[in-house]
PDB file of N, CA and C in Angstrom:
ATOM      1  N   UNK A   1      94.893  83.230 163.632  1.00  0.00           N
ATOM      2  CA  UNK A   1      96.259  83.460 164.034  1.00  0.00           C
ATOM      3  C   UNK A   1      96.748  82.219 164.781  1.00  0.00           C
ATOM      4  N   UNK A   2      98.140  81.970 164.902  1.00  0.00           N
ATOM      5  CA  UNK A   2      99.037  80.736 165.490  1.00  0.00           C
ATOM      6  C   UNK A   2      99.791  81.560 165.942  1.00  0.00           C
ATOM      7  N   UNK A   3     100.464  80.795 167.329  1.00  0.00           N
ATOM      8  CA  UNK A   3     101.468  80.996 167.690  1.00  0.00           C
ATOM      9  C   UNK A   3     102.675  80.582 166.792  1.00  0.00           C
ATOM     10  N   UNK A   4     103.695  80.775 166.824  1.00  0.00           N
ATOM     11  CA  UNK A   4     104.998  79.701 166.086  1.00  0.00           C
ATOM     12  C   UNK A   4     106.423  79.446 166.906  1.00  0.00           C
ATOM     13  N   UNK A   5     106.323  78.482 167.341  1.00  0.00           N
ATOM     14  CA  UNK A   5     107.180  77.787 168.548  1.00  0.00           C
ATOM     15  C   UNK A   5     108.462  78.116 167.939  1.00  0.00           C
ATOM     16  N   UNK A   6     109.600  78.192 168.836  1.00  0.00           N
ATOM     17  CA  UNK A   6     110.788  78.988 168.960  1.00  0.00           C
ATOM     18  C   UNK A   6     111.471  78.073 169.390  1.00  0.00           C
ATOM     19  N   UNK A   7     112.846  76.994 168.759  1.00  0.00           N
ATOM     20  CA  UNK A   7     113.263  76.442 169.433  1.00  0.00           C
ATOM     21  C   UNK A   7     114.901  76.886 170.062  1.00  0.00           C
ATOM     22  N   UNK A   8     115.855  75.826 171.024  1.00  0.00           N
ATOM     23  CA  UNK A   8     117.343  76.043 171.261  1.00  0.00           C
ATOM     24  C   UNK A   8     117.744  75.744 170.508  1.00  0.00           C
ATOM     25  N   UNK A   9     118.956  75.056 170.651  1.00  0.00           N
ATOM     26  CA  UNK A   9     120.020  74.457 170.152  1.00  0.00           C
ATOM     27  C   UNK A   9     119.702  72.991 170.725  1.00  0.00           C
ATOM     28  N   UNK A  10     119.252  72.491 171.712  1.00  0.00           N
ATOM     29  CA  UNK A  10     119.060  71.556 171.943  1.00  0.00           C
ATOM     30  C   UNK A  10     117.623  70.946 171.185  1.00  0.00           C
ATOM     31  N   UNK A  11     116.852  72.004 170.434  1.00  0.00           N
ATOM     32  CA  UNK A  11     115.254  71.152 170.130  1.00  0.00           C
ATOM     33  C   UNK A  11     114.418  71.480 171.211  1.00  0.00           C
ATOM     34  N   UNK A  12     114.185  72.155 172.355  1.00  0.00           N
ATOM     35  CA  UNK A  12     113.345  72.789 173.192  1.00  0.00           C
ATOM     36  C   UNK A  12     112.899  73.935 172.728  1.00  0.00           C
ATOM     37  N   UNK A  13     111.920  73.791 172.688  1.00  0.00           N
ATOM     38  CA  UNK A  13     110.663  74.983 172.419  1.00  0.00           C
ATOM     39  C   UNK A  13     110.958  76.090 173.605  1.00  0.00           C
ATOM     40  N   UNK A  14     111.247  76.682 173.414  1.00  0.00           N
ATOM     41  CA  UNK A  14     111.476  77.825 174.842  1.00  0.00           C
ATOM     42  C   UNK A  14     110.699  79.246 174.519  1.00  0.00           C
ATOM     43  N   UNK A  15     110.400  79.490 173.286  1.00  0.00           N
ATOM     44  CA  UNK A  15     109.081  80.391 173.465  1.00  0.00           C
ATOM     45  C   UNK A  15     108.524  80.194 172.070  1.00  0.00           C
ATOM     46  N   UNK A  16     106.961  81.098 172.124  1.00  0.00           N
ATOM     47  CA  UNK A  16     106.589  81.152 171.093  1.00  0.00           C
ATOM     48  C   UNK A  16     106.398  82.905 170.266  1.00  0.00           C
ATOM     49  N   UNK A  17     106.117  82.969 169.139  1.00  0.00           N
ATOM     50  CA  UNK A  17     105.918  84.347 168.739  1.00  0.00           C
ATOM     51  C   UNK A  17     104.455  84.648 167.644  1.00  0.00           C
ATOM     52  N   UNK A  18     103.536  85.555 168.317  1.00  0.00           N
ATOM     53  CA  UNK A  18     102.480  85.811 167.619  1.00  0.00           C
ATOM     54  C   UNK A  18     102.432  87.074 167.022  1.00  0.00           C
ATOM     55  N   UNK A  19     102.336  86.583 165.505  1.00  0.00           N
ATOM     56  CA  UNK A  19     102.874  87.566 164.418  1.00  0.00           C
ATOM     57  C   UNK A  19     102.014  89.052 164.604  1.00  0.00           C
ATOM     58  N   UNK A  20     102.398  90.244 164.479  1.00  0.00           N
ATOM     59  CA  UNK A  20     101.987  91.629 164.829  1.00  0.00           C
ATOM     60  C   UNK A  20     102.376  92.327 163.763  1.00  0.00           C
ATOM     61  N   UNK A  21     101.740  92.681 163.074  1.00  0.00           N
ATOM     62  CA  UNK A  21     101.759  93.281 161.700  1.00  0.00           C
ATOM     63  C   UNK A  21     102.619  95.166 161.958  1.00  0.00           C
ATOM     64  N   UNK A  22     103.077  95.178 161.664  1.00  0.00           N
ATOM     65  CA  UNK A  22     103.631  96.902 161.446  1.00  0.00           C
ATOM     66  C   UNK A  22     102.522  98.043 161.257  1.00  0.00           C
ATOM     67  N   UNK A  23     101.749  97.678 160.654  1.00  0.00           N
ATOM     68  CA  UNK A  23     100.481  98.522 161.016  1.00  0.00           C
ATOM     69  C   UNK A  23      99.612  98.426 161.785  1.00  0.00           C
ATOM     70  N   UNK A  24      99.136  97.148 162.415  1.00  0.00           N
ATOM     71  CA  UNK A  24      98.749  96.915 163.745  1.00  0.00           C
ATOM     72  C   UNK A  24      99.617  97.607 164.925  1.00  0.00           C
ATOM     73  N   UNK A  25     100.865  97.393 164.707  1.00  0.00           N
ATOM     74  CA  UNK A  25     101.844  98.018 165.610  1.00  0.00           C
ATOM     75  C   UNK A  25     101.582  99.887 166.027  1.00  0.00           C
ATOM     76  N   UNK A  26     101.566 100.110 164.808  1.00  0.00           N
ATOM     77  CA  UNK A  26     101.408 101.379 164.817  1.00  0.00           C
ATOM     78  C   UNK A  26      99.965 102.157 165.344  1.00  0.00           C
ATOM     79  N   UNK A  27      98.761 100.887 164.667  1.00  0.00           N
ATOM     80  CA  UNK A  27      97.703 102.028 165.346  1.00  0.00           C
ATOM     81  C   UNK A  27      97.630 101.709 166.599  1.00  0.00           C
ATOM     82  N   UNK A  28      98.093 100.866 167.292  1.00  0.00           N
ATOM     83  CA  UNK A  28      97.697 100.103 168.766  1.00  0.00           C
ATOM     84  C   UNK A  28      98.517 101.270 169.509  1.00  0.00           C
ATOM     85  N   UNK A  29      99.723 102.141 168.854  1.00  0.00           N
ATOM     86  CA  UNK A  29     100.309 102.514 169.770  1.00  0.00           C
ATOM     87  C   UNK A  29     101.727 102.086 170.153  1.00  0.00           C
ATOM     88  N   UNK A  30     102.051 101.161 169.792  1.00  0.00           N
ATOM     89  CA  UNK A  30     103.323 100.399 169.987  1.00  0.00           C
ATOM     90  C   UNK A  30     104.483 100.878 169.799  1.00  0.00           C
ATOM     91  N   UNK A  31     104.435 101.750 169.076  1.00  0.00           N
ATOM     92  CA  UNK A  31     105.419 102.527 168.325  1.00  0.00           C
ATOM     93  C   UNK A  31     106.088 104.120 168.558  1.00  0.00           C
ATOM     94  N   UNK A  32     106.819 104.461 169.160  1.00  0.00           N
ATOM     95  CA  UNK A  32     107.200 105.870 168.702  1.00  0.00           C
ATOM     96  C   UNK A  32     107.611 106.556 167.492  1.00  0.00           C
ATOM     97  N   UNK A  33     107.079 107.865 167.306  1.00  0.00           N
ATOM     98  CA  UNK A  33     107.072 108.441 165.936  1.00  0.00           C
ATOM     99  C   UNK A  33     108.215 108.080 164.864  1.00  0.00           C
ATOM    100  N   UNK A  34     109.848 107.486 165.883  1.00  0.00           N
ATOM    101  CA  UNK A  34     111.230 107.197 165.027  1.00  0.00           C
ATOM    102  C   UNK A  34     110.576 105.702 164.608  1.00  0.00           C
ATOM    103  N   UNK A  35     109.780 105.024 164.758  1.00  0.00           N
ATOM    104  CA  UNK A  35     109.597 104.243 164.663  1.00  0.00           C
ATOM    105  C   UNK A  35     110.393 102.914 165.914  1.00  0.00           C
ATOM    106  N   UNK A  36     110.986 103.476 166.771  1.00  0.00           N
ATOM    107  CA  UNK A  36     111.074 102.274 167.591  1.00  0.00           C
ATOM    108  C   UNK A  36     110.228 102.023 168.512  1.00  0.00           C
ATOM    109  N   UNK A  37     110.169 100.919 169.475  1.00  0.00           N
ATOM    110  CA  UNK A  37     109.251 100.359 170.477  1.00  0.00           C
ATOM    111  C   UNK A  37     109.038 101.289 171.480  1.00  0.00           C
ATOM    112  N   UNK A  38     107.896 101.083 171.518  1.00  0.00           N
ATOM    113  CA  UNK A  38     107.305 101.692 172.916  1.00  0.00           C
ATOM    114  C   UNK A  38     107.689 100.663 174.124  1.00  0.00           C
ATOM    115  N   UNK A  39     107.910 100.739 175.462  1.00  0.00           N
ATOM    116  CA  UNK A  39     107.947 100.138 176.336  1.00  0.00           C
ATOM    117  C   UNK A  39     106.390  99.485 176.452  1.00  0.00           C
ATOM    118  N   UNK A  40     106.623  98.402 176.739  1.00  0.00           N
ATOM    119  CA  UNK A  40     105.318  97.649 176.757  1.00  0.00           C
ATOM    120  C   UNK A  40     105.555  96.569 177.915  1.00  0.00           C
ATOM    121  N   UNK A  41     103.810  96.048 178.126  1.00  0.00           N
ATOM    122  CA  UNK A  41     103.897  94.866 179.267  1.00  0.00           C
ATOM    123  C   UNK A  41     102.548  94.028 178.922  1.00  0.00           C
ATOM    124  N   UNK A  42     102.931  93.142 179.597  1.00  0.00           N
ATOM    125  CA  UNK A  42     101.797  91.962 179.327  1.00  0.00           C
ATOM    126  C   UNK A  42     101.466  91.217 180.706  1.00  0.00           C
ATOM    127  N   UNK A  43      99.863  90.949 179.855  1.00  0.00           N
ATOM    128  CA  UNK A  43      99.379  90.537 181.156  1.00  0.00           C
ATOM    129  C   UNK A  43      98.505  89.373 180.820  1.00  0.00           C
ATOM    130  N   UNK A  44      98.600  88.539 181.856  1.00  0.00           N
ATOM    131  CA  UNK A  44      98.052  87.091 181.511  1.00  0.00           C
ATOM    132  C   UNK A  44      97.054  86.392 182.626  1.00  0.00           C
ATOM    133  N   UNK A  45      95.820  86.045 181.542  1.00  0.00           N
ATOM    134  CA  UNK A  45      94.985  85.948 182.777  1.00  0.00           C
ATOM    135  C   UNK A  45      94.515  84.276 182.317  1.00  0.00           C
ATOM    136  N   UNK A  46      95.145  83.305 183.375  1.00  0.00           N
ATOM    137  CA  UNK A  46      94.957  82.324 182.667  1.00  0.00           C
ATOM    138  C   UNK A  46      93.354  81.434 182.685  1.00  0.00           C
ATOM    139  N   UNK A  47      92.835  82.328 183.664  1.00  0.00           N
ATOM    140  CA  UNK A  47      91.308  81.709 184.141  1.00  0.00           C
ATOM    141  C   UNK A  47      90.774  82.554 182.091  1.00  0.00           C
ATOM    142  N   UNK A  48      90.706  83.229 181.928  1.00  0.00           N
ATOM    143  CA  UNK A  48      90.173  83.597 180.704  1.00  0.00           C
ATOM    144  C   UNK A  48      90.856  83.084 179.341  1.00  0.00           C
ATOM    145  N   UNK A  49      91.912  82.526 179.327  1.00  0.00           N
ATOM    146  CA  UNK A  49      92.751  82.400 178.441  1.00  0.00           C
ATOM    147  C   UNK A  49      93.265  83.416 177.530  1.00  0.00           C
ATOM    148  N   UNK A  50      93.873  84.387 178.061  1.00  0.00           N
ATOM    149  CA  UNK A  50      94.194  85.676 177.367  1.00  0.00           C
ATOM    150  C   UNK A  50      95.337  86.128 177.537  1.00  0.00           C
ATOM    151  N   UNK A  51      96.058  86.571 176.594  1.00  0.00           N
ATOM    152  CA  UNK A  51      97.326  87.206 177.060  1.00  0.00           C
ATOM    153  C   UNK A  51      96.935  88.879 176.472  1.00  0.00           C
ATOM    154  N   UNK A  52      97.227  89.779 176.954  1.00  0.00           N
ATOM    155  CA  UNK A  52      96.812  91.345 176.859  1.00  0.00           C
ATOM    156  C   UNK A  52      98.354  91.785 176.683  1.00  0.00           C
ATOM    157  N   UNK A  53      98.881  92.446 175.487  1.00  0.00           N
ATOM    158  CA  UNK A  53     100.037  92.959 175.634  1.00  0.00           C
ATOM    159  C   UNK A  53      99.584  94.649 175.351  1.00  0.00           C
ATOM    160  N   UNK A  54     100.270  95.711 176.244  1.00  0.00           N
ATOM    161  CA  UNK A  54      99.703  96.998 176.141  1.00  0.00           C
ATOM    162  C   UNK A  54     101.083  97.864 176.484  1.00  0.00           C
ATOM    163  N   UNK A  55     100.858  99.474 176.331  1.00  0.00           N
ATOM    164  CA  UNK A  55     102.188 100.430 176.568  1.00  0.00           C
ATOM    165  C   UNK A  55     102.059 100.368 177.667  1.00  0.00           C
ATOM    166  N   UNK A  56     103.093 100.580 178.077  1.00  0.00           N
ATOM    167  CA  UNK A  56     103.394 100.762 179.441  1.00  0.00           C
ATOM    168  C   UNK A  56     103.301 102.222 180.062  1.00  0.00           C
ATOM    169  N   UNK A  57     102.800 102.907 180.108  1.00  0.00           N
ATOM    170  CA  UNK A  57     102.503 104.479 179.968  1.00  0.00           C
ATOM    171  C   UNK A  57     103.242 105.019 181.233  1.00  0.00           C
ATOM    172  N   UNK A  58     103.471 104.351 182.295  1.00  0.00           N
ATOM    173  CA  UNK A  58     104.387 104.883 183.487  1.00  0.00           C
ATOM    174  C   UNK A  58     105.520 104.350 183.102  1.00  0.00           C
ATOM    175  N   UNK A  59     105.991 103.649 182.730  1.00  0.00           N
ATOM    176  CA  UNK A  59     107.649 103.214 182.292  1.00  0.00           C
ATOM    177  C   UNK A  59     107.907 103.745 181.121  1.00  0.00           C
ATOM    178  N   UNK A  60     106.999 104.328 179.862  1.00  0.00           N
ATOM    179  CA  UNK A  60     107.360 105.582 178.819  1.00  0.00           C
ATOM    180  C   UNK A  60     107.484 107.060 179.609  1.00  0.00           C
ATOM    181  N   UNK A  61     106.769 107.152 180.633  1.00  0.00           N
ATOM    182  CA  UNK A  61     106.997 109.007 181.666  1.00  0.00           C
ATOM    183  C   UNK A  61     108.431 108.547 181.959  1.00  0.00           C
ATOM    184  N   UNK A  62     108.450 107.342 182.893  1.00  0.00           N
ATOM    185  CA  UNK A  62     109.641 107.153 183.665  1.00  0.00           C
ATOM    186  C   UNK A  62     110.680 107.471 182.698  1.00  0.00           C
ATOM    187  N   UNK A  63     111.001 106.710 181.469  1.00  0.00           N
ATOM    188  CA  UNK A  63     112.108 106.978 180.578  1.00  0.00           C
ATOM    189  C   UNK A  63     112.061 108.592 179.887  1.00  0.00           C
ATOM    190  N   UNK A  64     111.107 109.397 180.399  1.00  0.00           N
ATOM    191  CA  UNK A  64     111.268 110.697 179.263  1.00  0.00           C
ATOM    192  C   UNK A  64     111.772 111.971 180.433  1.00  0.00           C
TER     193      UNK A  64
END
């Protein structure tokens, strides 16, 4: 997998996006049954080099 850099209008890279398949989406959880997003959060641990993106399971209660 790659990241794929995101640029402005000016040519600055200002983010990147790592591709997540629709069925990955779905068994991870990502998804509600209409098919839209689950509230999610990420977490970054840079001593390991990892980024962890997961549901947010108190901000899905909070919204229901």
């Amino acid at each position: 997998m790659h990241i794929q850099p995101r640029k402005d209008k000016k040519g600055h890279v200002t983010l990147y996006f790592a591709p997540l398949g629709s069925k990955e989406a779905r068994i991870a959880g990502f998804l509600r049954e209409d098919g839209r997003s689950r509230e999610l959060m990420k977490v970054v641990d840079a001593e390991k080099g990892t980024i962890t993106i997961m549901v947010d399971w108190a901000a899905e209660q909070a919204a229901t």
